[in-house]
Protein backbone atom coordinates (compact mmCIF):
# COMPACT_ATOMS: atom_id res chain seq x y z
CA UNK A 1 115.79 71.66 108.94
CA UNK A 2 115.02 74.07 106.22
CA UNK A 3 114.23 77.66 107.19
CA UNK A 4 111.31 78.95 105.18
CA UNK A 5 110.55 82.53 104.86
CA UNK A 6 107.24 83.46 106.62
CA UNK A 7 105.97 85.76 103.54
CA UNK A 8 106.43 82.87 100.96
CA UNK A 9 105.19 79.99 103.51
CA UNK A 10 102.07 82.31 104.09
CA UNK A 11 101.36 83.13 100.44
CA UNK A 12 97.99 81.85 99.55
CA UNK A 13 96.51 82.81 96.24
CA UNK A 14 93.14 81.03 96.89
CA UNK A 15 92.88 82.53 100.54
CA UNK A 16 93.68 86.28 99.56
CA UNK A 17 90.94 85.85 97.78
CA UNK A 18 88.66 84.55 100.47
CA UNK A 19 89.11 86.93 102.00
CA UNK A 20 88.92 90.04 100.06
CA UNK A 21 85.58 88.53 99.21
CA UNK A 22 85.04 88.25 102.57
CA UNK A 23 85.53 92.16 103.18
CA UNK A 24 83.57 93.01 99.86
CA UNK A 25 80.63 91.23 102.07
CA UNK A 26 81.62 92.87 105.81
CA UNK A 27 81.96 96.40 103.79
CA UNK A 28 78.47 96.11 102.07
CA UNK A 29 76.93 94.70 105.87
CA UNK A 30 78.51 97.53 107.25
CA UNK A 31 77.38 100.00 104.91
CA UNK A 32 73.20 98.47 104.77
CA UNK A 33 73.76 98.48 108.84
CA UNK A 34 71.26 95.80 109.02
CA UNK A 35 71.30 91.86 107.89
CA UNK A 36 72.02 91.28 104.46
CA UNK A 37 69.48 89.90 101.85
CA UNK A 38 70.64 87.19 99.76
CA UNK A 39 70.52 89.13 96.45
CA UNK A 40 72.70 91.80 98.78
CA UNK A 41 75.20 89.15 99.35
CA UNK A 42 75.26 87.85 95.80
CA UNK A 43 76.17 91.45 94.61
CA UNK A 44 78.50 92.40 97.22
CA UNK A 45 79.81 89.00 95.80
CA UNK A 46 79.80 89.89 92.26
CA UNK A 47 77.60 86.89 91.62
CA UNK A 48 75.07 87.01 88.57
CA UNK A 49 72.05 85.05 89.24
């Protein structure tokens, strides 16, 4: 059996992503201290509708 090195077999380009978006979202929830709207989500986001 192969050994793999943790770092590399954990390295997800797609998932860091996830979830720094996901903390853009927690931070701007924190921040309102109340539910987000959906146009509050879409900006913490960076979406443009």
């Amino acid at each position: 059996m192969t050994s793999i090195d943790p770092a590399e077999r954990l390295n997800d380009d797609v998932l860091q992503e996830e979830i720094a978006l996901l903390g853009d979202v927690i931070a701007a929830a924190t921040q309102a201290g109340r539910p987000l709207c959906q146009a509050e989500v879409d900006r913490a986001l960076g979406v443009d509708r």
